[in-house]
Structure formats: structure tokens, C-alpha cells
Protein backbone atom coordinates (compact mmCIF):
# COMPACT_ATOMS: atom_id res chain seq x y z
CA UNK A 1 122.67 129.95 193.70
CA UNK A 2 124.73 126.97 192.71
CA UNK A 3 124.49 127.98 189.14
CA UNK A 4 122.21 129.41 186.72
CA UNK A 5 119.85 128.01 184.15
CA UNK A 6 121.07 128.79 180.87
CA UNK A 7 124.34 126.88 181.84
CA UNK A 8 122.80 124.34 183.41
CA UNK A 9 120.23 123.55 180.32
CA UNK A 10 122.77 122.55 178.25
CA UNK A 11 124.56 119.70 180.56
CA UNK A 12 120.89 117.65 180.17
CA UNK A 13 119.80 115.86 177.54
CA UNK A 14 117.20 112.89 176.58
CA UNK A 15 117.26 110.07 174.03
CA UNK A 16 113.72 108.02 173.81
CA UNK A 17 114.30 104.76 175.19
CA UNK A 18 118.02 105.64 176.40
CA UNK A 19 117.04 107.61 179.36
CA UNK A 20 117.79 111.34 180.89
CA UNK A 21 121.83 112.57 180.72
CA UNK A 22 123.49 115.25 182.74
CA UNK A 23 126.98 116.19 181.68
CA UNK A 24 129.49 118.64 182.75
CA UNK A 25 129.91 121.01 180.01
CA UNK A 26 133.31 119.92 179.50
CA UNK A 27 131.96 116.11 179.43
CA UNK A 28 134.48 114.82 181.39
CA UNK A 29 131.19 113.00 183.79
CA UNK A 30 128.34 111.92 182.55
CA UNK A 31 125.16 110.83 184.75
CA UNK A 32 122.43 109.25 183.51
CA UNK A 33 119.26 107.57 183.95
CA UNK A 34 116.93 105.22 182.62
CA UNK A 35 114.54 102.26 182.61
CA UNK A 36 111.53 100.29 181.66
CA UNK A 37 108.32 97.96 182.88
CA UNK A 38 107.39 94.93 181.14
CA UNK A 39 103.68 93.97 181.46
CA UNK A 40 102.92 90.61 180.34
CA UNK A 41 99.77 88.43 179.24
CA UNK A 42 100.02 84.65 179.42
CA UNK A 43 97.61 82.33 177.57
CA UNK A 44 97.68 78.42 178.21
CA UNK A 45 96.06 75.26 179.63
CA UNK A 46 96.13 75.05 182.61
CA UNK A 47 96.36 70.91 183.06
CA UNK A 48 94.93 68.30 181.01
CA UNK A 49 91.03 68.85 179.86
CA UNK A 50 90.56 72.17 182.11
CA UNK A 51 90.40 75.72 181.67
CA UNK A 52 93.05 78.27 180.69
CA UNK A 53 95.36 80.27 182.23
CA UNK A 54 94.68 83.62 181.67
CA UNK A 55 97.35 86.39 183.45
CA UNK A 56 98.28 89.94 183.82
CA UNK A 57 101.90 90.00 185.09
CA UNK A 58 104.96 92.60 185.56
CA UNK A 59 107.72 90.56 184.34
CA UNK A 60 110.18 93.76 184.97
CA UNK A 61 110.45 96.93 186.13
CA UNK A 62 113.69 98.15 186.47
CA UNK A 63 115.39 101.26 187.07
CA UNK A 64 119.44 101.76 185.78
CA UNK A 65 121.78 104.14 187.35
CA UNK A 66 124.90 104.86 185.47
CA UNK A 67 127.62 107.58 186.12
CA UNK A 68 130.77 107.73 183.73
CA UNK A 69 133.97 109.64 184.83
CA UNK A 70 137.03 110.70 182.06
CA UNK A 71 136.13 107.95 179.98
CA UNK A 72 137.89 105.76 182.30
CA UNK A 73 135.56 104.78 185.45
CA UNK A 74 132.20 103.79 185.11
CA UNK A 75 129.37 102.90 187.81
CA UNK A 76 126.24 100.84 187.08
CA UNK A 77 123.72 99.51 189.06
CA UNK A 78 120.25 97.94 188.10
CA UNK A 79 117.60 97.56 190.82
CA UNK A 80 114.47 95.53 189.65
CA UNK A 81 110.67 96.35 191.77
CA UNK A 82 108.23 93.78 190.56
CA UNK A 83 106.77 91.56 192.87
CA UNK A 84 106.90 92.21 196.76
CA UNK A 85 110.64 93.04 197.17
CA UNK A 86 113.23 95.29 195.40
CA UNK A 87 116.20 93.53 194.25
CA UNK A 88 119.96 94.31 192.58
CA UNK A 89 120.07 92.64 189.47
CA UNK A 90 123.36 94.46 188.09
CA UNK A 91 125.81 96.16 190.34
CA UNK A 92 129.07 96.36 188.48
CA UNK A 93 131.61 98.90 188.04
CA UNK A 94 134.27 99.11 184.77
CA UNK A 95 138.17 100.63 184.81
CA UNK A 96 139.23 101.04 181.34
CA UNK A 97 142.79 99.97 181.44
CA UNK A 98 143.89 100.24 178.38
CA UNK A 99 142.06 101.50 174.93
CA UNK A 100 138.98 99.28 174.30
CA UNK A 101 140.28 96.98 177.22
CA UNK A 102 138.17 96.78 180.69
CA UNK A 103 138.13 95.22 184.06
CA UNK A 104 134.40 94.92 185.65
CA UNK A 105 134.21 94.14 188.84
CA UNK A 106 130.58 92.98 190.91
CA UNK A 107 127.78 91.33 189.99
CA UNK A 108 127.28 91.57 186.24
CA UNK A 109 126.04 89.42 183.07
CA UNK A 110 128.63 86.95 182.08
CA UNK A 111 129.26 86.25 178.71
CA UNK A 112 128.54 82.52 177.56
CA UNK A 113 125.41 83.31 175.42
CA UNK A 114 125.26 86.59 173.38
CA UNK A 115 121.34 86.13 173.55
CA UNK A 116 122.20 86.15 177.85
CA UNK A 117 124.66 89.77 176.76
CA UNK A 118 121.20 91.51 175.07
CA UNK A 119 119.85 93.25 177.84
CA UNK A 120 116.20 91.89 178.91
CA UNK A 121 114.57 95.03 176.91
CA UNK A 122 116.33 94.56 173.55
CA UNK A 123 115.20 90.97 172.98
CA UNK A 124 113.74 89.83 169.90
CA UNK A 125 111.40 87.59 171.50
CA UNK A 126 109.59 87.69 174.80
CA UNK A 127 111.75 84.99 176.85
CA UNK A 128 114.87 83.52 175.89
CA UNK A 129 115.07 80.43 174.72
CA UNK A 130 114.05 77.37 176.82
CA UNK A 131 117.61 75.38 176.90
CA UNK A 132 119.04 78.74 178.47
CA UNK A 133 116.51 79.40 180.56
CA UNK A 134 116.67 75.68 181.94
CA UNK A 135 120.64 76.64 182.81
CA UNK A 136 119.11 80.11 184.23
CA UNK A 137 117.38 77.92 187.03
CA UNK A 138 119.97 76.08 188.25
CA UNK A 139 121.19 78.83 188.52
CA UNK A 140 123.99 78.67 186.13
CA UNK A 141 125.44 81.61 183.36
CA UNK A 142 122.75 84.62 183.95
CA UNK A 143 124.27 87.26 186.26
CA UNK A 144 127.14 86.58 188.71
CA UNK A 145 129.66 87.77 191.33
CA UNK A 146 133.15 88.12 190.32
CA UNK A 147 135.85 90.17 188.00
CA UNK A 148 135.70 89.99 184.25
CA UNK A 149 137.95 91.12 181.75
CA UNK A 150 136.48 92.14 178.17
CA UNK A 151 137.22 94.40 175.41
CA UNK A 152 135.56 95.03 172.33
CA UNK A 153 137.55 95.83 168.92
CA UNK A 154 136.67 96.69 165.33
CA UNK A 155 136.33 93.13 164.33
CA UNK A 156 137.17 91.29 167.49
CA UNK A 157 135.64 90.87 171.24
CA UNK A 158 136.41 88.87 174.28
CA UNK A 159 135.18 88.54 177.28
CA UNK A 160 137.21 86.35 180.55
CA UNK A 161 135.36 86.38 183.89
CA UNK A 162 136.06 84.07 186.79
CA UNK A 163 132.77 84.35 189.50
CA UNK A 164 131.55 82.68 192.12
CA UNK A 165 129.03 80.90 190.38
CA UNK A 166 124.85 79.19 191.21
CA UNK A 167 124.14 83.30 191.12
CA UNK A 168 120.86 84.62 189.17
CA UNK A 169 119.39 87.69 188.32
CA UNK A 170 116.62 87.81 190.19
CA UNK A 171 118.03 87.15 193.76
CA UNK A 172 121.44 87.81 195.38
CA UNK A 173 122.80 84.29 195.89
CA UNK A 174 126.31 83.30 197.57
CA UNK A 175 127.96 79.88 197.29
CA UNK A 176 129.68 78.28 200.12
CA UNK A 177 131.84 76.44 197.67
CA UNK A 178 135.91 76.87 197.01
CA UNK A 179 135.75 75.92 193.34
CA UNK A 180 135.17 79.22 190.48
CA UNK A 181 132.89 79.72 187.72
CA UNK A 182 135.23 80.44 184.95
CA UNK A 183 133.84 81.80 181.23
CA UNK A 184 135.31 82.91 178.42
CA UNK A 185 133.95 84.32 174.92
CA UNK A 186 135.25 85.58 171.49
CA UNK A 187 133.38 86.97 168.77
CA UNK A 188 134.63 88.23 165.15
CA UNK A 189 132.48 90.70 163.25
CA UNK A 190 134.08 90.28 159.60
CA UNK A 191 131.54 92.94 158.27
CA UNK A 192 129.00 95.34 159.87
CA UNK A 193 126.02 92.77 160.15
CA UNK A 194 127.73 89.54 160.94
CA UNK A 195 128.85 88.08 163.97
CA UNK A 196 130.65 84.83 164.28
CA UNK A 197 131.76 83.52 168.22
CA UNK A 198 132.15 80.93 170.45
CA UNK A 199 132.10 80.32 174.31
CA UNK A 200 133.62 78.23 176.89
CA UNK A 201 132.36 77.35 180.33
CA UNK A 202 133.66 75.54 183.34
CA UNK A 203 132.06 75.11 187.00
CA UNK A 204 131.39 72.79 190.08
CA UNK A 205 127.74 72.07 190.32
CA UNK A 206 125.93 71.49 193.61
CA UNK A 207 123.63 69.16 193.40
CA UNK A 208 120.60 70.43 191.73
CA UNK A 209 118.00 69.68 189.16
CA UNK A 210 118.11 70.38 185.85
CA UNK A 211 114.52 70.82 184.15
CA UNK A 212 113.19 70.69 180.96
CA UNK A 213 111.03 74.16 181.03
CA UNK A 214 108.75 75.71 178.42
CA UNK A 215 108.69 79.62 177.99
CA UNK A 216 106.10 80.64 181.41
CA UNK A 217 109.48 78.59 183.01
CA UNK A 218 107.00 75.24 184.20
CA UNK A 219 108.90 71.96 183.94
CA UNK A 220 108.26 68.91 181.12
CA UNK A 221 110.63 66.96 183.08
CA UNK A 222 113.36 67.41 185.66
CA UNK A 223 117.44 65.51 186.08
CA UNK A 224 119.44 65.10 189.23
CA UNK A 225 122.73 66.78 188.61
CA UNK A 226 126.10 67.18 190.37
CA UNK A 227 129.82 67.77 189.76
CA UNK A 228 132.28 69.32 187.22
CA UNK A 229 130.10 71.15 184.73
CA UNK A 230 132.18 71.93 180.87
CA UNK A 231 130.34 73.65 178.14
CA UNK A 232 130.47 75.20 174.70
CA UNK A 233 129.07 77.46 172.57
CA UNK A 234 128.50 78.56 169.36
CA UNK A 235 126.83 81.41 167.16
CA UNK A 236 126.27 82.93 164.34
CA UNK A 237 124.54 85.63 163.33
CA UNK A 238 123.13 88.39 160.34
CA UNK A 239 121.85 91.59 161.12
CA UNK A 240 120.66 94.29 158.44
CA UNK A 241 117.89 96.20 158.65
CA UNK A 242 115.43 94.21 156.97
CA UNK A 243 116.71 90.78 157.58
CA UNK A 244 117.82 89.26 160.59
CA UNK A 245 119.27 85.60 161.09
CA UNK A 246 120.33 84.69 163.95
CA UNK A 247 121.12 81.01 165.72
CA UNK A 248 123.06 79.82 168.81
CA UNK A 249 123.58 76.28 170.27
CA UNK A 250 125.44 74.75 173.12
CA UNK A 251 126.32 71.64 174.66
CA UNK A 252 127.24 70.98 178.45
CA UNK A 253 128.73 67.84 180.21
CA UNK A 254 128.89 66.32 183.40
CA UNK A 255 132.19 64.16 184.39
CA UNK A 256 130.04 62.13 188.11
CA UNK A 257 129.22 58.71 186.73
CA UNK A 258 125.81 58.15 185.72
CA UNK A 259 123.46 56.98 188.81
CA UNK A 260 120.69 57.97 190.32
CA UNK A 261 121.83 61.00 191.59
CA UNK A 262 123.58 61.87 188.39
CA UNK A 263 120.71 61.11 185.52
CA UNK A 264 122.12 62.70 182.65
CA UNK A 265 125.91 63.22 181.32
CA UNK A 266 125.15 66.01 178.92
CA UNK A 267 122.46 68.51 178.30
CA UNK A 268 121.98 70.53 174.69
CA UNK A 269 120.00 73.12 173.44
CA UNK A 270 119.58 75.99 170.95
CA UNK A 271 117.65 78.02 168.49
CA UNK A 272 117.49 79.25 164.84
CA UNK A 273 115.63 82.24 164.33
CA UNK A 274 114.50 84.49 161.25
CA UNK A 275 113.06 87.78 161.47
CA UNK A 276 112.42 90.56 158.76
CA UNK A 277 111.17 94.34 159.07
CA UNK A 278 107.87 94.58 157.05
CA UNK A 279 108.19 98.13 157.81
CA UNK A 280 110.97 100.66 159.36
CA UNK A 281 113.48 99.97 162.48
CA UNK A 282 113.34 99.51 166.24
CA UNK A 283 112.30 102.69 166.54
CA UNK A 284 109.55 102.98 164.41
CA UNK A 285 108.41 99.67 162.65
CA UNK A 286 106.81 96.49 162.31
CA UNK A 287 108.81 92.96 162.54
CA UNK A 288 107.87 89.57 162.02
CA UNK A 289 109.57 86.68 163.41
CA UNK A 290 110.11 82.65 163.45
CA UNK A 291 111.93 80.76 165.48
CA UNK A 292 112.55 76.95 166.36
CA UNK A 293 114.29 75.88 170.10
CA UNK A 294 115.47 72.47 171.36
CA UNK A 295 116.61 71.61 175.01
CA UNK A 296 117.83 67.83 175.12
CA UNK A 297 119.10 65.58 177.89
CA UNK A 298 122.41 63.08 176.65
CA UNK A 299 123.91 60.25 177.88
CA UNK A 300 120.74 59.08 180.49
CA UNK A 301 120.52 56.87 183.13
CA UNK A 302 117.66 54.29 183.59
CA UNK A 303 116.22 56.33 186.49
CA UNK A 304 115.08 59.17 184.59
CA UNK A 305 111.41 58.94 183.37
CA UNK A 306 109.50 61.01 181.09
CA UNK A 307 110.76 63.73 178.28
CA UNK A 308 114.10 63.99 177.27
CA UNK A 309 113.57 66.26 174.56
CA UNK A 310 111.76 69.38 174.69
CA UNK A 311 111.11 71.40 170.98
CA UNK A 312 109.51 74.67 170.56
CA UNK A 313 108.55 76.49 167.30
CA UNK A 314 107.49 80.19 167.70
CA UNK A 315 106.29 82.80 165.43
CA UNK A 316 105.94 86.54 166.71
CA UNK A 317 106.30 90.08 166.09
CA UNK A 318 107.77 93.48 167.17
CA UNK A 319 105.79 96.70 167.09
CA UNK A 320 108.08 99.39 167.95
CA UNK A 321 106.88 103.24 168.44
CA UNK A 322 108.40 106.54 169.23
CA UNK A 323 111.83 104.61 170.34
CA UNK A 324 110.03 103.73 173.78
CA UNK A 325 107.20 101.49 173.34
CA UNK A 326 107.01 98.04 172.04
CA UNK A 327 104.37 95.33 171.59
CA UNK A 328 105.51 91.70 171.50
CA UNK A 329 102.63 88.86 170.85
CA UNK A 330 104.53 85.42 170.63
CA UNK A 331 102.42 81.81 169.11
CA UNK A 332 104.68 79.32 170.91
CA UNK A 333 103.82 75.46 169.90
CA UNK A 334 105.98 73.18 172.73
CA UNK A 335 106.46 69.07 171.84
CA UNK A 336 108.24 66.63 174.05
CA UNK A 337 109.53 63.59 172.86
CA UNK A 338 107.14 61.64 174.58
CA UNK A 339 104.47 62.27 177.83
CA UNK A 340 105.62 64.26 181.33
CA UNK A 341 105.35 62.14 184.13
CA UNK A 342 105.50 65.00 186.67
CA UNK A 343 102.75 65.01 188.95
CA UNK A 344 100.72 67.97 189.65
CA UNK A 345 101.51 69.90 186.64
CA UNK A 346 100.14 71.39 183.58
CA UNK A 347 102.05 69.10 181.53
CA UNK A 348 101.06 65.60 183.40
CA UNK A 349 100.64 63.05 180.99
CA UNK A 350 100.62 65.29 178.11
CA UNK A 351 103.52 65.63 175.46
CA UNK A 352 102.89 69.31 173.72
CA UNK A 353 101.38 72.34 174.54
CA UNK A 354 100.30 76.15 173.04
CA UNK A 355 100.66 79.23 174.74
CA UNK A 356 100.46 82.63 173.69
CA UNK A 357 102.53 85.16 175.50
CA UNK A 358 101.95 88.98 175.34
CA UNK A 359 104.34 91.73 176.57
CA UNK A 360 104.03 95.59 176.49
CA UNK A 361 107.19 97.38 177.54
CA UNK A 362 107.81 100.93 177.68
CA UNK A 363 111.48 102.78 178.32
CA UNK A 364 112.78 105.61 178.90
């Protein structure tokens, strides 16, 4: 017998929501294991005059292996299951190198939005919002290959990763390109509940097409786009249990010359968002939420037709329970600046549009 029970109880523990533990006894390793499923509902018309949409949907279901060795090493590795194939989302491993001071190395979340940095379970609302999600389907930001540098101090973080770049989450993506993805982030805390930061990007872009999506990811409008990509960011947040406040907005440009492969010099987008605890935490409670998005082309050429402003104003909730189950139930209103001229969309010829989007999720 390897070893016996009474021992071996005490090197396993659980924390609803943050998965199973096994420990040494002496804690110098740590394994542990955890994840969720998120079921979703989506409500909305379907086109013009027609019926609804009406679906049932796993939006995740991920599993998260982590092992920890002398408070030094660390391993982690997400695998996601939904739909017909099994794919690594997160494979990543960390070498503390000094104090608070890391080096990850892999495929891991980069740091230019801290709403991108709040793992898919822990957001407030059921997608991010719409601007980021356009960048997500370039792909752009999201989850890339590469080495990042980060540390995290009593009032001060950072974060400096240099990747490959056009990677995603939800597939395993390799450019054939010689030029780097390069972010960088910093972020002051001056008191427990507020946050203050700011975020740099720089990249080559293939050519690609940048859309103007609402939050079940269909396209208003779509841009040609190409070339050196720069970008900012900057947030701000507040975050005490009752209240939370909370907004982030960024701006990217394009240096190719305007054309008709090159439609827009500049894309913008962000959110402000309010939300307030009626009732106890995200454990146990009850939140209400409201929220307002905009995604914007700049600087257009004459080629592009159609929207070049998409605004979204949401209001939601949060029912936690027993640390591992949550409700989510978001009333999303979605105006353009003026009618889509896709074809063969929902949105043809129309300007706004309501959707309702549901999501259960349960952890462990």
C-alpha cells in the first residue's frame, strides 16, 4: 500500500466553484482541478418580419488542470469540449523569478483588456462587450502564443508579452508572418476597490475583416483591413460589495492608406457599466446590472457602405448560489447608426435589434 488513508485525507481538499486540491502534507505541490459548463438560451429575430430565434446552446465546457511546485513552477492547461471537437484554449506554464515577478510561457490570455484577463466564468455579463469581441474575430488580443512577463504588487501590476499574434481561444492558430504581437499593461490599485490602468498594443495585420458584431457575434457591417495595427487602452474601475462601476475604452489605428482594401483608419469601442448587490455576494446573492457599449469605425473610405456605428444598452442580473451555480438573463437593445446592407442576414436593411440572452453555468 502506497500509503494509508488517514494521511492521505488530509492532502485533499474542495472549495465550491474553485475545484478539488491534493497537496503534499508539507505543501510544497499542489494539484488541482476544476471547471464549469455554460448552457445558453438565445432569443432574437431572426431577419426582417419573420420568426424568432429560439436556441439551446453550450457556450463552454471546460475542464482546468493546474499543478504548482515550491511556489516557484506552475503548470496550467485548459481544454474546452463543446461542439464536435476538443480544443486547448490555455496551455501556459509560469517560473516565478523573482518575488511577485513571473515569466509565462505558451499559449495564454494576453493582457490588453482587463475585461479579456476575467476568466470566461467570472464575467459580469454573458458576452463581452461587442468592440472586443469584433477584435476577438480577427483574431486579435484573446489568447495567444508567446512569452509574457507580469507581476502583480500591492498597488501596482504589469504585464509585457510579445506573441505570435491572429491566435484565438477557440482554435489553435499559427501565423506564417515574421512580424510580433507585442502588449503591454499597467494597472494601479490606490485602495482595495479601485483600479486605474492602461494598455498598449502593436501588431501586423493580415488582411482581414473587421465587423461590426452584436452579442450572438452576427455582423451589422464588415471593413477590409491590413497593415501595422497600434492601440490603446484605458480603464477604470470600483469594486465594493454592493456597488460596482466599472468602464473600459480603446482606440486602434491602421497606418495602409485608405482604399478599398483598407476602409477604415481607426476602429473604437467601449463600455460603462453599473451594477449593485440587492442582496449578498458572488456566492450567495442577487445582482442587478446596466450597461451601455459602442464599437465605431474612424477615418472611412468611400467604399464602405452601411453602419459605422454599432451601440448597445443592456440591463441584466446575477443569481449566484452555493458558490457554484449562477443564472445570468441579459435585455440587450442593439442600434446602428443607420441600416446594414449585408445581404443574407438578420440585420439586412434593418438598423436595431433586441435579443435576450440566457446562461446557466455551474463550477466546480
Amino acid at each position: 500500500m502506497l500509503f494509508a488513508l488517514p494521511a492521505f485525507s488530509q492532502t485533499i481538499s474542495y472549495q465550491p466553484g474553485g475545484g478539488i486540491q491534493f497537496h503534499s502534507p508539507e505543501e510544497n505541490w499542489k494539484f488541482r482541478l476544476l471547471g464549469y459548463i455554460q448552457s445558453t438560451h438565445t432569443f432574437h429575430s431572426t431577419a426582417e418580419n419573420e420568426a424568432v430565434s429560439n436556441d439551446f446552446f453550450v457556450r463552454r465546457a471546460r475542464l482546468d488542470v493546474i499543478f504548482d511546485y515550491l511556489d516557484r513552477y506552475q503548470i496550467f492547461f485548459e481544454l474546452d469540449g463543446r461542439g464536435s471537437r476538443t480544443e486547448l484554449v490555455l496551455g501556459q506554464f509560469d517560473v516565478r523569478y523573482f518575488k511577485h515577478h513571473k515569466l509565462q510561457i505558451g499559449k495564454f490570455i494576453t493582457p490588453f483588456s482587463p475585461e479579456n484577463l476575467r476568466s470566461s466564468r467570472s464575467l459580469t455579463t454573458v458576452e463581452r462587450y461587442s468592440a472586443l469581441n469584433s477584435m476577438f474575430l480577427l483574431p486579435a488580443l484573446d489568447t495567444q502564443y508567446g512569452i509574457m512577463f507580469h507581476g502583480k504588487g500591492t498597488i501596482i501590476d504589469y504585464y509585457l508579452s510579445i506573441t505570435n499574434g491572429n491566435g484565438k481561444a477557440s482554435d489553435n492558430l499559427r501565423e506564417n508572418n515574421d512580424a510580433k504581437d507585442i502588449q503591454a499593461s499597467l494597472r494601479y490599485h490606490p485602495g482595495k476597490a479601485v483600479s486605474i490602468g492602461g494598455s498598449f498594443n502593436f501588431s501586423e495585420e493580415r488582411a482581414q475583416l473587421l465587423r461590426l458584431v452584436d452579442h450572438t457575434f452576427n455582423s451589422f457591417n464588415q471593413a477590409k483591413i491590413s497593415g501595422q495595427r497600434l492601440g490603446y487602452l484605458l480603464e477604470l474601475s470600483y469594486d465594493l460589495n454592493p456597488l460596482l462601476l466599472r468602464t473600459e475604452g480603446f482606440q486602434f489605428q491602421y497606418d495602409a492608406p485608405l482604399s478599398s482594401e483598407q476602409q477604415v483608419g481607426k476602429f473604437r469601442g467601449g463600455y460603462l457599466e453599473a451594477g449593485y448587490f440587492l442582496s449578498g455576494n458572488t456566492s450567495n446573492g442577487f445582482q442587478l446590472l446596466a450597461r451601455i457599449e459602442s464599437a465605431e469605425y474612424g477615418d472611412l473610405h468611400p467604399s464602405l457602405a452601411g453602419p459605422t456605428r454599432l451601440t448597445s444598452y443592456l440591463l441584466g442580473n446575477n443569481f449566484y448560489r452555493d458558490g457554484i451555480f449562477r443564472l445570468q438573463v441579459n435585455l440587450i437593445y442593439e442600434q446602428a447608426n443607420r441600416p446594414s446592407q449585408l445581404q443574407e442576414t438578420r440585420f439586412s436593411g434593418k438598423e436595431d435589434t433586441f435579443e435576450i440572452l440566457t446562461m446557466v453555468q455551474m463550477k466546480f
